[in-house]
Protein backbone atom coordinates (compact mmCIF):
# COMPACT_ATOMS: atom_id res chain seq x y z
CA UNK A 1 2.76 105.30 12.46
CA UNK A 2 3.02 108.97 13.65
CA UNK A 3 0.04 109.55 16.60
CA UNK A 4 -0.03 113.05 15.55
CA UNK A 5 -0.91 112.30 11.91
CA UNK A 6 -4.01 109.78 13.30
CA UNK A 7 -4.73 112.54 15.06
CA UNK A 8 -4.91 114.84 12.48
CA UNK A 9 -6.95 112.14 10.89
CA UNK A 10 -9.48 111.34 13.38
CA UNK A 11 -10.47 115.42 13.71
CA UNK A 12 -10.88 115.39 9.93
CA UNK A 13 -12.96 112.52 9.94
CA UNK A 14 -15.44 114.09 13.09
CA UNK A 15 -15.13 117.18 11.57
CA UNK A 16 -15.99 116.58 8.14
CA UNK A 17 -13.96 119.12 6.71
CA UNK A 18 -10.07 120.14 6.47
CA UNK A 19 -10.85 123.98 7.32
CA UNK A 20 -12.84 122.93 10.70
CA UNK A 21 -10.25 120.14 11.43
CA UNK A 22 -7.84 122.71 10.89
CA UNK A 23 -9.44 125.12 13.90
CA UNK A 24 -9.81 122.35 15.99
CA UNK A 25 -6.33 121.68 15.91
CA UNK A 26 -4.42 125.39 16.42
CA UNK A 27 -2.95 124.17 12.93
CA UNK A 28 -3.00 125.67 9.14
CA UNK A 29 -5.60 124.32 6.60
CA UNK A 30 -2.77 123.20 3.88
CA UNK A 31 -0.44 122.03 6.79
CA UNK A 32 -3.55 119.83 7.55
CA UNK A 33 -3.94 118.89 4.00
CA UNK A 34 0.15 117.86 3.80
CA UNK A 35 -0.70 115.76 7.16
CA UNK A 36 -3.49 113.73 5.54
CA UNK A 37 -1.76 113.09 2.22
CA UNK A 38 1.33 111.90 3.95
CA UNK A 39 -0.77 109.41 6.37
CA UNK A 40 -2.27 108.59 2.33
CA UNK A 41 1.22 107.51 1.32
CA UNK A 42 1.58 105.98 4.33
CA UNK A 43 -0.99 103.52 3.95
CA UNK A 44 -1.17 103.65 0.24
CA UNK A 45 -5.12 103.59 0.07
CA UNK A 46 -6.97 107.80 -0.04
CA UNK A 47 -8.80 108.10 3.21
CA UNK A 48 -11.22 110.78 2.02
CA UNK A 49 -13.04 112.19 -0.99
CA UNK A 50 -12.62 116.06 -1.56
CA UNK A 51 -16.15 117.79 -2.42
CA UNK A 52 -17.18 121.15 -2.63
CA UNK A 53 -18.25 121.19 0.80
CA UNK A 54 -15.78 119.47 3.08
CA UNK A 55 -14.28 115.74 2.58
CA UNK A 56 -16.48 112.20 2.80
CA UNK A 57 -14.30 109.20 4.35
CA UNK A 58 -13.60 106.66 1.84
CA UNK A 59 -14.49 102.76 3.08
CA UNK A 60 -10.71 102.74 4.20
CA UNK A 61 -11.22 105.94 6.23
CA UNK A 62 -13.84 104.62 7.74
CA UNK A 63 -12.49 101.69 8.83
CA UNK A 64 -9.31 103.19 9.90
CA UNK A 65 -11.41 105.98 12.35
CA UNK A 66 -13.25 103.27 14.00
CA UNK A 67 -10.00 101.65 14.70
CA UNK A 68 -8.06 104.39 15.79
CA UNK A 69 -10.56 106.93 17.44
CA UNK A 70 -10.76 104.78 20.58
CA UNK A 71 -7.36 104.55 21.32
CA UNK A 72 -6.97 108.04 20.93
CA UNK A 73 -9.20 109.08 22.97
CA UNK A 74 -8.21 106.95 25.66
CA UNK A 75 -4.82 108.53 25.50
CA UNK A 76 -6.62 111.85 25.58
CA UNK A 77 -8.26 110.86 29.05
CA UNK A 78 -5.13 109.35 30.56
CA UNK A 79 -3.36 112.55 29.88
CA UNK A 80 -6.19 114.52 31.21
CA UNK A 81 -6.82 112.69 34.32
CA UNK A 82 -3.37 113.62 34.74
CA UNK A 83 -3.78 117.06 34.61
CA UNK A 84 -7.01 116.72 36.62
CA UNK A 85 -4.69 116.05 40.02
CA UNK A 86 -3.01 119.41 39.44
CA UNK A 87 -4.42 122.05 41.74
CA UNK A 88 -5.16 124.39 39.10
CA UNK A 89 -8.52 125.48 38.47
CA UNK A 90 -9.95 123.86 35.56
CA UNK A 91 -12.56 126.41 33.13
CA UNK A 92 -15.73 125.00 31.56
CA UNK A 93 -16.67 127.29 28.53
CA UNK A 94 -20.29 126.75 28.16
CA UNK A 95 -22.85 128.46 25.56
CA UNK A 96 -26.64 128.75 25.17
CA UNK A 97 -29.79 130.67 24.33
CA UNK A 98 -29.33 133.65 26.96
CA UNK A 99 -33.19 133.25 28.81
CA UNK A 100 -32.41 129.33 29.56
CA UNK A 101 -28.83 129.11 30.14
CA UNK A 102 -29.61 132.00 32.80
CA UNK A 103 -32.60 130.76 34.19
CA UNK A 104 -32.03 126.66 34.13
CA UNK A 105 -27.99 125.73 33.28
CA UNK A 106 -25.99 128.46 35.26
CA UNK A 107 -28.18 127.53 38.68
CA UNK A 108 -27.32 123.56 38.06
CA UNK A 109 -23.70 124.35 37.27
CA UNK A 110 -23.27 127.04 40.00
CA UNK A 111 -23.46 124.40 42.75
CA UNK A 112 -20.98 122.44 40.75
CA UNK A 113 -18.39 125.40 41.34
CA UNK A 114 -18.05 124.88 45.02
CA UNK A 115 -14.56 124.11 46.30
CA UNK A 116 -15.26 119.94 47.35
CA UNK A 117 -12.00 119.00 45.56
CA UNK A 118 -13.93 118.47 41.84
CA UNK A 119 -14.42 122.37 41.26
CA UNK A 120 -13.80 124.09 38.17
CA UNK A 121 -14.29 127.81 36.65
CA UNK A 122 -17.52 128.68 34.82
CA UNK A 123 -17.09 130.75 31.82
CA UNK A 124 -20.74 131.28 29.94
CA UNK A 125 -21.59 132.69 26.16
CA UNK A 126 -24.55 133.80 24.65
CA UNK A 127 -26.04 132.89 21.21
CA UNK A 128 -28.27 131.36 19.14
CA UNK A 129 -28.44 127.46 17.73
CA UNK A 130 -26.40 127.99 14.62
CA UNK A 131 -23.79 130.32 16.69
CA UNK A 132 -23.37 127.89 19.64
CA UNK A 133 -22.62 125.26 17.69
CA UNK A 134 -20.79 126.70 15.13
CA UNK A 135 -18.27 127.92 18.43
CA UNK A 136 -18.21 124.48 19.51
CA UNK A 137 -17.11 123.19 16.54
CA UNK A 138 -13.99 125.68 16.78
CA UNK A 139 -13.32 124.39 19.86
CA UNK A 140 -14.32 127.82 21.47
CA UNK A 141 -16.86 126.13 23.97
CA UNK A 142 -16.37 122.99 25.91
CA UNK A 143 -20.51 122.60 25.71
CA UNK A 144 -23.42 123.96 24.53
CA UNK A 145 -26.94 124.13 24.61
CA UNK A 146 -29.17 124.61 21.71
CA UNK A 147 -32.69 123.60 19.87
CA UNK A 148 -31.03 121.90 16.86
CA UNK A 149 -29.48 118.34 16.78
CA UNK A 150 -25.89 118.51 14.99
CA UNK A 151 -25.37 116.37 11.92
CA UNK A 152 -22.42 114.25 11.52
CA UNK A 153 -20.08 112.81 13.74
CA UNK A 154 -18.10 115.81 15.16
CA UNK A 155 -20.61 116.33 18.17
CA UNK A 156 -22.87 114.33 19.93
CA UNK A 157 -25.81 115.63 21.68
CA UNK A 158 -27.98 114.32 23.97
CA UNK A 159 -31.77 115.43 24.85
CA UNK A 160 -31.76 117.29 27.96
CA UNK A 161 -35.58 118.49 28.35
CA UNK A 162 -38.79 120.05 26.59
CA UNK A 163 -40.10 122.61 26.75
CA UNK A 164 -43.43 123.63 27.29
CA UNK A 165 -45.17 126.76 24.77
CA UNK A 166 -47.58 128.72 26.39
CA UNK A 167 -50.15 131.03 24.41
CA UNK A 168 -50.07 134.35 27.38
CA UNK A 169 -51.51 137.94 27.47
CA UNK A 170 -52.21 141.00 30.53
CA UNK A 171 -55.65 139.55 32.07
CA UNK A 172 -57.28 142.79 30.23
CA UNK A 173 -56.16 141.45 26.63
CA UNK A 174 -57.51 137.99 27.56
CA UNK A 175 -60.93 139.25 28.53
CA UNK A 176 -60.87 141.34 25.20
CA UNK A 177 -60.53 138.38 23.64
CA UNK A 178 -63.52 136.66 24.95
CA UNK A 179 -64.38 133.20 25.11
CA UNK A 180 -63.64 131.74 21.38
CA UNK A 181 -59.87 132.22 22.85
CA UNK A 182 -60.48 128.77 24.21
CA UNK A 183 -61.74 127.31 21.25
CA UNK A 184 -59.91 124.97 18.73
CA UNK A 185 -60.98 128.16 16.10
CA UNK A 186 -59.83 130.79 18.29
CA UNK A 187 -57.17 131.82 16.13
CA UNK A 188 -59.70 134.60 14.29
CA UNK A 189 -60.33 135.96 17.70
CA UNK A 190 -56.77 136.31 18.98
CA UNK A 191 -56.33 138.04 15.61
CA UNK A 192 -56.67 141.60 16.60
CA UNK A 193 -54.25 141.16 19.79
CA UNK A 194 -51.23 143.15 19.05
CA UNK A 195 -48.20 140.67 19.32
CA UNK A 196 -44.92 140.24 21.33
CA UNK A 197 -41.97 138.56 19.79
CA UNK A 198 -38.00 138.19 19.74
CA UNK A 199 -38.11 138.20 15.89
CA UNK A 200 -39.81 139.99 13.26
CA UNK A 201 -40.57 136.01 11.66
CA UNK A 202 -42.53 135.38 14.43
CA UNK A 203 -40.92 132.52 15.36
CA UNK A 204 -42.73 131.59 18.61
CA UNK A 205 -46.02 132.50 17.71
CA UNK A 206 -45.78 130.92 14.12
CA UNK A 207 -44.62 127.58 15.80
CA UNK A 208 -47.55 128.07 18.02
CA UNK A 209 -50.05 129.08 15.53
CA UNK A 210 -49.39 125.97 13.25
CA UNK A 211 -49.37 123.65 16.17
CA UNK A 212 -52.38 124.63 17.54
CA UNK A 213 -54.61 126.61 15.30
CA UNK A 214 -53.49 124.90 11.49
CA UNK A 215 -52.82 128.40 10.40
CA UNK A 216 -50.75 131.59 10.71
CA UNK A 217 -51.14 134.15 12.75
CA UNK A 218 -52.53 137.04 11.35
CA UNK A 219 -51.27 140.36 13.23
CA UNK A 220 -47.98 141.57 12.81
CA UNK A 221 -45.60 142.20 15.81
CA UNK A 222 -46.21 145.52 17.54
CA UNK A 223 -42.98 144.44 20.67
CA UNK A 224 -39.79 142.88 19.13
CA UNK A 225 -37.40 142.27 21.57
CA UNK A 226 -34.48 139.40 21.35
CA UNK A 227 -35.06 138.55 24.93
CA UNK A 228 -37.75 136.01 25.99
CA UNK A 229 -37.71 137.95 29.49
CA UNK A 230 -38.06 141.45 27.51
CA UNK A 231 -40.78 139.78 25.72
CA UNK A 232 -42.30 138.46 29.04
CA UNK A 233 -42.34 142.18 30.75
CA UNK A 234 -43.58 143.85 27.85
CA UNK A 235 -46.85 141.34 28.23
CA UNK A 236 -47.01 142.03 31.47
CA UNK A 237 -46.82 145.66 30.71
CA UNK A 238 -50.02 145.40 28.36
CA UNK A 239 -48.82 145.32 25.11
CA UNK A 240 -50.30 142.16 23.85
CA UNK A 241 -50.26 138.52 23.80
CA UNK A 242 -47.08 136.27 23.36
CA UNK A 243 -45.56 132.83 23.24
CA UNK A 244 -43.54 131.96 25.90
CA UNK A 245 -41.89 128.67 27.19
CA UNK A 246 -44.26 127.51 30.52
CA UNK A 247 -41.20 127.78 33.15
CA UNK A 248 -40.06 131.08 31.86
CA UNK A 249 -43.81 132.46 32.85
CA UNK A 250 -44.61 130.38 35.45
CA UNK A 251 -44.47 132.73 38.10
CA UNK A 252 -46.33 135.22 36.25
CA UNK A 253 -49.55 133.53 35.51
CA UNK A 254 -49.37 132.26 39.27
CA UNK A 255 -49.82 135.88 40.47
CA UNK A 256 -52.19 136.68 37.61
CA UNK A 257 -49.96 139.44 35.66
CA UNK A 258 -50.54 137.10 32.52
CA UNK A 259 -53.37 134.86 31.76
CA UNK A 260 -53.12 131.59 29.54
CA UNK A 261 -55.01 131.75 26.09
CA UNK A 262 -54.99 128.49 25.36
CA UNK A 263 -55.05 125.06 26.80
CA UNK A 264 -54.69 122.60 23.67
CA UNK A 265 -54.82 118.85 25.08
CA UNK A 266 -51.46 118.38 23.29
CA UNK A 267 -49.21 121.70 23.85
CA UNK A 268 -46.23 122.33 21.58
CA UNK A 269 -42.59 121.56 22.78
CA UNK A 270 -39.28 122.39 22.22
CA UNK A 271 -36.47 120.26 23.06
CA UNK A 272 -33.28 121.39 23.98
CA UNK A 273 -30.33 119.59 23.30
CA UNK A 274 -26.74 119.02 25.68
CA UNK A 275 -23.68 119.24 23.00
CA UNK A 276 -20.26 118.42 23.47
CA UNK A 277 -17.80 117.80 20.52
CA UNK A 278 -16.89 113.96 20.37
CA UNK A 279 -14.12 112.95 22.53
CA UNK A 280 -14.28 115.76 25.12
CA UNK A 281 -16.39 113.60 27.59
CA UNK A 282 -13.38 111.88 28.87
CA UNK A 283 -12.72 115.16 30.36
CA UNK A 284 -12.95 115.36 34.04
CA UNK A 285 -14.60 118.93 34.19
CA UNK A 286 -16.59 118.72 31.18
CA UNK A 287 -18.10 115.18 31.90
CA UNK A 288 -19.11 116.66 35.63
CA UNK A 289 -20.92 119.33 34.11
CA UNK A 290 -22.69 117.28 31.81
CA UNK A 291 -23.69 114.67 33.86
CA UNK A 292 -24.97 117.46 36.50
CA UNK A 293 -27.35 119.09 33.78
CA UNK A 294 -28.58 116.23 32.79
CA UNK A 295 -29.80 115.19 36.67
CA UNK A 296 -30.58 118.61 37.17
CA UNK A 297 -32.71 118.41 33.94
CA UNK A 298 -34.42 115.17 35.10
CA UNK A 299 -36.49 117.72 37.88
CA UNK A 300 -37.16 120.91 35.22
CA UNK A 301 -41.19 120.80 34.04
């Protein structure tokens, strides 16, 4: 049986869908489509169900991934390991929210970038959940970093922390506030303190408000700004009170230029995910850099 038709077959399969299969692979959508029906022939059995929305692996294709993905990958990481003994610099194309990928990944990896005989190049993108992943899919990123958990089996992720919410405003909008701000019914009080937010949804503060409070919040956003560190110096600055993950501020409320609002008994997290498309692990480069977030992670609070 032709490898480079099981090939073809194990990306469709991860991917879930001839078009991403197709991106993975450098290779046309129908010449993907004339791959899989030939491998069909082949075996005389269909291997997947066309839907609107992608393909669904038939028992047969099922059965046939978990036999063959394995074997493929292995060949994958004996190839690799290969090319690992070359002296050429090896890239890692990693992407993430811009606040922690700058403030958290980039100083693990950068100590992973020395010249000790493992080193590779770091090449780093910005964006949000959907974006990241979405590029990782296409094979334009080697990992990623986002909020969301991928579905299928195209990537794996794997937790890498949580992350604290903190409810923060200038100590002069905290004292306005008074002292139902530390109340479980505080919400009406922190009511009339203009907000600070990367989105016009709110989407810190709402997340915040629900967690804590039961409700929404009621004032509108007077700062948007789709930078958590934007969003941190414009609190600073005065202009009102703001959501903000506990290392990001951490500083900050340690020399007093912000002031917590709020210390619920159970605070509300975020959890950030490590994503790598299936298969890429074997990777020299990109299993170094995974393993070295994920030990760096094990000290973030």
């Amino acid at each position: 049986m032709d490898l480079a038709l099981l090939r073809t077959f194990v990306t469709v399969h991860r991917a879930g869908s001839f078009t991403r299969a197709a991106a993975l692979l450098g290779l046309s959508q129908p010449a993907v489509t004339s791959q899989i029906r030939t491998l069909e022939r082949q075996l005389g059995r269909p291997l997947f169900l066309r839907q609107a929305r992608g393909v669904t692996p038939t028992t047969v294709g099922d059965e046939l991934a978990h036999k063959a993905a394995p074997h493929l990958d292995a060949l994958v990481e004996v190839a690799e390991a290969g090319l690992a003994d070359d002296s050429a610099l090896r890239t890692l194309h990693l992407a993430g929210p811009p606040e922690f990928t700058s403030e958290r990944a980039l100083p693990a990896l950068t100590e992973l970038t020395a010249e000790d005989g493992h080193a590779f190049a770091l090449r780093i993108s910005f964006g949000n959940a959907e974006e990241t992943l979405e590029g990782l899919a296409a094979g334009h990123h080697d990992l990623a970093i986002g909020t969301a958990r991928p579905r299928g089996s195209l990537l794996t992720a794997t937790p890498l922390c949580d992350e604290v919410h903190v409810l923060v405003a200038a100590p002069d909008w905290a004292e306005r506030a008074g002292a139902e701000k530390l109340s479980a019914t505080g919400a009406s009080a922190l009511g009339q303190v203009p907000v600070v937010e990367v989105h016009e949804s709110l989407p810190f503060v709402t997340r915040y408000w629900a967690s804590v409070f039961d409700a929404r919040p009621a004032a509108p956003a007077t700062v948007v700004a789709p930078d958590l560190r934007a969003v941190l110096a414009c609190t600073i600055a005065g202009a009102g009170l703001a959501v903000l993950p506990r290392y990001l501020c951490a500083q900050a409320l340690e020399r007093g230029d912000v002031v917590a609002l709020q210390d619920p008994p159970i605070p509300p997290l975020r959890t950030y995910f490590l994503v790598a498309r299936t298969g890429t692990l074997a990777l020299p480069h990109i299993a170094r850099a995974h393993e070295g977030l994920l030990r760096a992670a094990a000290a973030w609070s």
